[in-house]
C-alpha atoms as a PDB file:
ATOM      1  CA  UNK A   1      -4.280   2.542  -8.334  1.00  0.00           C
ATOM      2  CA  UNK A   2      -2.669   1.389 -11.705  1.00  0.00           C
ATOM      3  CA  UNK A   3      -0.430  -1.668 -11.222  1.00  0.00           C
ATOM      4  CA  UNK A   4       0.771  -1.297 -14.574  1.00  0.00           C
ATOM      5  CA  UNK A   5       1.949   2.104 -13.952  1.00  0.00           C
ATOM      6  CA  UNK A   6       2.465   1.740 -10.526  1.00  0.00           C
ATOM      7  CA  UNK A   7       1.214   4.747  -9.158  1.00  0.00           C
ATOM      8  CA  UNK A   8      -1.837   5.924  -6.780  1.00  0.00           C
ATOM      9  CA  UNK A   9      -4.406   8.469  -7.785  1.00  0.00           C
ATOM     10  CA  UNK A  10      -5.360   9.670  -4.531  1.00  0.00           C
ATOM     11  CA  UNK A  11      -9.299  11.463  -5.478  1.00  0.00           C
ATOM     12  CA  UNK A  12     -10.618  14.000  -3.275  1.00  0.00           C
ATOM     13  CA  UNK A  13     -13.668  15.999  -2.979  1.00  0.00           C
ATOM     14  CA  UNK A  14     -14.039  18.632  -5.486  1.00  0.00           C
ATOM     15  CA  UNK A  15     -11.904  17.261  -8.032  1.00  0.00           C
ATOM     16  CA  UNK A  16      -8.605  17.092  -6.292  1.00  0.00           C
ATOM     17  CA  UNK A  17      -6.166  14.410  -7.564  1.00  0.00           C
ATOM     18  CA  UNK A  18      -2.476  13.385  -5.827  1.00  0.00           C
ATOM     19  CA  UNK A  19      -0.540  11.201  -7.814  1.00  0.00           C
ATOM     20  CA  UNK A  20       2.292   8.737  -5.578  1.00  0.00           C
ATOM     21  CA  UNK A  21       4.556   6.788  -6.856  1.00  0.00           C
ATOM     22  CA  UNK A  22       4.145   3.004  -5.450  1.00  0.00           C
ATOM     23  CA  UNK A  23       5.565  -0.455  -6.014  1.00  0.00           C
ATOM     24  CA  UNK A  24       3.209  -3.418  -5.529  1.00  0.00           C
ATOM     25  CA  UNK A  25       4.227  -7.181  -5.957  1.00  0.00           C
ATOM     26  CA  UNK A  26       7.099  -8.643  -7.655  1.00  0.00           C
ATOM     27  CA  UNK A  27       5.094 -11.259  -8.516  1.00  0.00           C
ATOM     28  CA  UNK A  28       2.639  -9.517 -10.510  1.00  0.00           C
ATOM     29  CA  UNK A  29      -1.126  -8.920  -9.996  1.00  0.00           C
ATOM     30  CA  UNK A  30      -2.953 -11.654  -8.504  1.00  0.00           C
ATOM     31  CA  UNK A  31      -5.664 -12.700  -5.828  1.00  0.00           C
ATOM     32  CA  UNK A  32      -4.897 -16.301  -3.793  1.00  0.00           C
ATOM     33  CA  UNK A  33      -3.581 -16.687  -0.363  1.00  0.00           C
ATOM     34  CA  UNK A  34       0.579 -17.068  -0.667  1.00  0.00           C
ATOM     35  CA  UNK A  35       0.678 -15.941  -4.152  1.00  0.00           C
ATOM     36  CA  UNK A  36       2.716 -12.999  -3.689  1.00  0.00           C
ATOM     37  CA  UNK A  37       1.365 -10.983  -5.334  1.00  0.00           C
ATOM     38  CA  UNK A  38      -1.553  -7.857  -5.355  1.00  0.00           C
ATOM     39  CA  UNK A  39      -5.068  -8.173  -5.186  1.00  0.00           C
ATOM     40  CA  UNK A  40      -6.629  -6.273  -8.264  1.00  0.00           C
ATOM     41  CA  UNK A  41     -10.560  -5.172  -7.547  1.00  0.00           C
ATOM     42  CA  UNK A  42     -12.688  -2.802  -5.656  1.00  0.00           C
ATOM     43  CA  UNK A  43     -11.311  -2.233  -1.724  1.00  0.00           C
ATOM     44  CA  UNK A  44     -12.098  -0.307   1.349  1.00  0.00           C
ATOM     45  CA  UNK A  45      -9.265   1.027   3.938  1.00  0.00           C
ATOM     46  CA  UNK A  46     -10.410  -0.931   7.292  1.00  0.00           C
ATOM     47  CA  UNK A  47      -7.918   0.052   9.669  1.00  0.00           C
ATOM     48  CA  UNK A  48      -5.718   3.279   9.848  1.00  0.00           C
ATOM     49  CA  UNK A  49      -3.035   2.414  11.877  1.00  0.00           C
ATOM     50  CA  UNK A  50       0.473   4.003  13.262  1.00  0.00           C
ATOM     51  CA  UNK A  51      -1.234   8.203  13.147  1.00  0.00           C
ATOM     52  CA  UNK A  52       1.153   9.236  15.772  1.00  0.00           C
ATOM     53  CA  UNK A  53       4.276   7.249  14.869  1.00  0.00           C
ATOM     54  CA  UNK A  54       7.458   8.511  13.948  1.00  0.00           C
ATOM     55  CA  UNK A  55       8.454   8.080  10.353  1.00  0.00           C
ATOM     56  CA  UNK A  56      10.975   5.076   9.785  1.00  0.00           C
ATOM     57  CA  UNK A  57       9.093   3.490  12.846  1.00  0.00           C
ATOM     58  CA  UNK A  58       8.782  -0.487  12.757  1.00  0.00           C
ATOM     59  CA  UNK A  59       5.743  -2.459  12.587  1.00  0.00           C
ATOM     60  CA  UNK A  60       5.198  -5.872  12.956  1.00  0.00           C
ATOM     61  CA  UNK A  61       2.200  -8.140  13.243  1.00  0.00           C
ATOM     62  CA  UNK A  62       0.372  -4.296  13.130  1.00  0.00           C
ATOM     63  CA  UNK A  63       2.275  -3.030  16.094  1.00  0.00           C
ATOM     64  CA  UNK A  64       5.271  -0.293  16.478  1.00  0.00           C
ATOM     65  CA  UNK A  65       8.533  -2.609  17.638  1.00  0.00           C
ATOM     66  CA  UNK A  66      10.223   0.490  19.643  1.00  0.00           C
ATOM     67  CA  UNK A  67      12.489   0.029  16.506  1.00  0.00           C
ATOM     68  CA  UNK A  68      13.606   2.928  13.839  1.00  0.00           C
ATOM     69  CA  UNK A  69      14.390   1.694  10.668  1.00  0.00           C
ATOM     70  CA  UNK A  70      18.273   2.785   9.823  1.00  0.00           C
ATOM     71  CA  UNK A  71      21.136   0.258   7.519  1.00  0.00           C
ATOM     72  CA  UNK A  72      22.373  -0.611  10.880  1.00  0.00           C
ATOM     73  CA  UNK A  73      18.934  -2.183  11.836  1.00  0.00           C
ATOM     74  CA  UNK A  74      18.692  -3.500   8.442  1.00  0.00           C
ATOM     75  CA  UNK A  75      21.895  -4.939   7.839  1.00  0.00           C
ATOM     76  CA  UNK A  76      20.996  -6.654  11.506  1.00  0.00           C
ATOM     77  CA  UNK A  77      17.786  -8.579   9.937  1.00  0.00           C
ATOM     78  CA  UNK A  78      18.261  -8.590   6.049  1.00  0.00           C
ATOM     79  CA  UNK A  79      15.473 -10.701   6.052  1.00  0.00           C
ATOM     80  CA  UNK A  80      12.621  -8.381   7.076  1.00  0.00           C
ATOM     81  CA  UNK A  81      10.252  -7.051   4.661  1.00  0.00           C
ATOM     82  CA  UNK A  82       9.891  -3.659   6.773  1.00  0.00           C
ATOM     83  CA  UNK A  83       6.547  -2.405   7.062  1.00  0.00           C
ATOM     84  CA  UNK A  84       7.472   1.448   8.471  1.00  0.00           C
ATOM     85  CA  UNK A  85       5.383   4.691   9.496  1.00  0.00           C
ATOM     86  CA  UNK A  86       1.887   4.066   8.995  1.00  0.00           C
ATOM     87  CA  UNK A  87      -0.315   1.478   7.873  1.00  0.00           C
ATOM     88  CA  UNK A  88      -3.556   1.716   5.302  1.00  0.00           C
ATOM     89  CA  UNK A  89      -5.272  -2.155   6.057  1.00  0.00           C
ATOM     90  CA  UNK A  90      -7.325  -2.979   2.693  1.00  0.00           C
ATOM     91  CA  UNK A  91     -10.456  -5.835   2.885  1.00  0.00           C
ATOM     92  CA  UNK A  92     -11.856  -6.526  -0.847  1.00  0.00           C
ATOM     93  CA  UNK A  93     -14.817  -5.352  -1.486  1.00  0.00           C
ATOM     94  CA  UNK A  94     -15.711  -8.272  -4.321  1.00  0.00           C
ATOM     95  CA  UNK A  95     -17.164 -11.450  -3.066  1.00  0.00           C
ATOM     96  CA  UNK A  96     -14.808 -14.745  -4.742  1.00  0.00           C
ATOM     97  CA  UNK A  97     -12.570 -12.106  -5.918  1.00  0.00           C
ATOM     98  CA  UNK A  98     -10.691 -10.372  -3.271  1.00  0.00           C
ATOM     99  CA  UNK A  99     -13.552 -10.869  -0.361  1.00  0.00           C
ATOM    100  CA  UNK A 100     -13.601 -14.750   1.214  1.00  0.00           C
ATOM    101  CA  UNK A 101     -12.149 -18.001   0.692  1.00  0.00           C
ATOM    102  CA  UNK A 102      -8.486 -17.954  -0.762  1.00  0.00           C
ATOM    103  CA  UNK A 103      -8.542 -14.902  -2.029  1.00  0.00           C
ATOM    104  CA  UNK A 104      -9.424 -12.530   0.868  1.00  0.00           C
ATOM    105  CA  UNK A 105      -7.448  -9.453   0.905  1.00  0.00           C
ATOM    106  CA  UNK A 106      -7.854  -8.794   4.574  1.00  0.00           C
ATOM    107  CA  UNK A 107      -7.014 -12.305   5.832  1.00  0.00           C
ATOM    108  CA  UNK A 108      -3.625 -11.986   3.461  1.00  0.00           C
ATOM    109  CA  UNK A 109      -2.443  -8.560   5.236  1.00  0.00           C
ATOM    110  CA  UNK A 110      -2.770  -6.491   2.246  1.00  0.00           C
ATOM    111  CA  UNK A 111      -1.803  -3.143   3.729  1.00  0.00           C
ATOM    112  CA  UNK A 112      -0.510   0.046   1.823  1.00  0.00           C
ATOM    113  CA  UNK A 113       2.590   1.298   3.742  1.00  0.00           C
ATOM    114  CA  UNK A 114       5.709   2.673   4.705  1.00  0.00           C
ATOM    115  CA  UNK A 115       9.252   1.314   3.187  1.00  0.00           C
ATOM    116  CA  UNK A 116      12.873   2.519   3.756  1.00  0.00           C
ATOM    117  CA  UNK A 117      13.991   5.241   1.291  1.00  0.00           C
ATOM    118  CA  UNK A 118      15.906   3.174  -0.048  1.00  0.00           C
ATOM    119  CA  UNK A 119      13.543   0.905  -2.302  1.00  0.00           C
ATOM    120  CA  UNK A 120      12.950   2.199  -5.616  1.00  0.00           C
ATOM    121  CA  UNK A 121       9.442   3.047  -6.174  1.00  0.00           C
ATOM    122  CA  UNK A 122       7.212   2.895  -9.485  1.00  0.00           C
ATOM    123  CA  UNK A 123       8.900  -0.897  -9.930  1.00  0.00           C
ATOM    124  CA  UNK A 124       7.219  -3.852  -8.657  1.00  0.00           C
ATOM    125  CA  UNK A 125       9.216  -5.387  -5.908  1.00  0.00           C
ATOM    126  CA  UNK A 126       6.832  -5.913  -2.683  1.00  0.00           C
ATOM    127  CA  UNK A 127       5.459  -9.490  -1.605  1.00  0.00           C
ATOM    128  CA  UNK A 128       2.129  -8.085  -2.155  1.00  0.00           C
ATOM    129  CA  UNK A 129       1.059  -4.957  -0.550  1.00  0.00           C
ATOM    130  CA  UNK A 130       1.745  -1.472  -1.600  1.00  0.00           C
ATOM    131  CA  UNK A 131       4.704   0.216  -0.617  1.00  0.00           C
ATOM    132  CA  UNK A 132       5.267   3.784  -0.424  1.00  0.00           C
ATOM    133  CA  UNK A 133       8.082   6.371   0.336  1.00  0.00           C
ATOM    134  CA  UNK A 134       7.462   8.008   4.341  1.00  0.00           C
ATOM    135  CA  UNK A 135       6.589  11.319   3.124  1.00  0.00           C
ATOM    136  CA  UNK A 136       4.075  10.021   0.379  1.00  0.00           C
ATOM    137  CA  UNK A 137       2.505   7.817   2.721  1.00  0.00           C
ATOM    138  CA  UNK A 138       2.434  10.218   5.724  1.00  0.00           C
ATOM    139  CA  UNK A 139       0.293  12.701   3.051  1.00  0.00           C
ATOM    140  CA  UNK A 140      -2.089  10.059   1.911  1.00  0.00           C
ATOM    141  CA  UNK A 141      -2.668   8.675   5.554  1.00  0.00           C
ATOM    142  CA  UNK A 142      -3.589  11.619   6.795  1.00  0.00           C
ATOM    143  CA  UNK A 143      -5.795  12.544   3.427  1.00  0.00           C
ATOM    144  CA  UNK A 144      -7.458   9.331   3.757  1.00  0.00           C
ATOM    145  CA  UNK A 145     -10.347   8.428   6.186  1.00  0.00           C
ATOM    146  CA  UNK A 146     -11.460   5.089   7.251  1.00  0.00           C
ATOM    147  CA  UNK A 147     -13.697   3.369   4.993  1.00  0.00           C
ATOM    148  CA  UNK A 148     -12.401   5.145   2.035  1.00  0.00           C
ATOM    149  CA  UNK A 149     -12.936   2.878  -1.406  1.00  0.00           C
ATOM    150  CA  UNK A 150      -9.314   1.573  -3.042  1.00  0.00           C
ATOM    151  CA  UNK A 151      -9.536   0.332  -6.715  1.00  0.00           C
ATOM    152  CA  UNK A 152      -6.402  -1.504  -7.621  1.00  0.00           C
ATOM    153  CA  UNK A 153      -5.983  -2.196 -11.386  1.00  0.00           C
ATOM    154  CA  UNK A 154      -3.638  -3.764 -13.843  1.00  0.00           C
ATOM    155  CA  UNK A 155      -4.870  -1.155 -16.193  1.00  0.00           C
ATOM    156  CA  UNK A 156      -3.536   2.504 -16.631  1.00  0.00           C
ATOM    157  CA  UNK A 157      -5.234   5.158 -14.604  1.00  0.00           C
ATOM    158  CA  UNK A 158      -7.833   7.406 -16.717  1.00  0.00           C
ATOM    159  CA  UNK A 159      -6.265  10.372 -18.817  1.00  0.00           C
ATOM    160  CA  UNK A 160      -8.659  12.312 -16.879  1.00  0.00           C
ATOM    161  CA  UNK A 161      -7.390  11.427 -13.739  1.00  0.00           C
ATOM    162  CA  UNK A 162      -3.713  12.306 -14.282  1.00  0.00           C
ATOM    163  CA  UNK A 163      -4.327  15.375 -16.149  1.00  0.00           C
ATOM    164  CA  UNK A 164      -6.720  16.836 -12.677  1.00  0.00           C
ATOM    165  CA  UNK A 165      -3.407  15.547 -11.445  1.00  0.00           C
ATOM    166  CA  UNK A 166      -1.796  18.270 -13.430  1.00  0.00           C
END
């Protein structure tokens, strides 16, 4: 995952390569509790969570609300950062980096998920976690088994990566 170009390289067996369009924090890249921003380093997805939901379907505190995201609902709590359709929970990997203390991805609810259509994508704009489009994220959830590793970098993905992307 580049955070300077803010797009995912989803890897597969045999060379397969997906690349989504994202948008990560606003406030930049960054590791410590309340800063806003993404945690950079080696991951692994802990929990998958939301398989069966219904795209545009509200979480919060990990759990469907009953709610559907539409302007109506939004317009009804403008304050809501909406976490919709599925949920990809990321713990760091890297000891003092992203893995204990102040800087623990897991304990800051770094997720990859679901936003409403609405929010542009391949700008930075989240409050730390990794937004993506339903569709997108319905693909890579369902590409993606538990456990899988998740490198998040300021850098630029690798030429090679984007051109198996074709």
């Amino acid at each position: 995952m580049s955070l300077a170009e803010q797009r995912l390289a989803w890897l597969g067996e045999s060379g397969r390569c997906r690349l989504y369009a994202i948008s990560t924090a606003l406030n930049g890249p960054g590791e410590v509790q309340g800063s806003g921003c993404t945690p950079r380093g080696l991951h692994r997805v802990r929990l998958k969570i939301g398989a069966d939901a219904a795209p545009g379907c509200v979480f919060r505190a990990r759990r469907p609300t009953g709610e559907r995201y539409s302007p109506a609902l939004a317009a009804q709590y403008p304050e809501r950062d909406w976490i919709l359709t599925r949920i990809l929970w990321l713990t760091g990997l890297e000891p003092g980096r992203n893995r204990g203390g102040q800087c623990d991805t897991l304990r800051r609810f770094i997720y990859i998920h679901g936003c409403p259509e609405t929010e542009p994508m391949g700008v930075p704009r989240s409050h730390g976690c990794i937004r993506m489009h339903d569709a997108d994220l319905i693909e890579l959830f369902d590409l993606t088994p538990p456990g899988a590793l998740v490198r998040i970098s300021s850098e630029p993905l690798p030429a090679a990566v984007t051109q198996a992307a074709g």
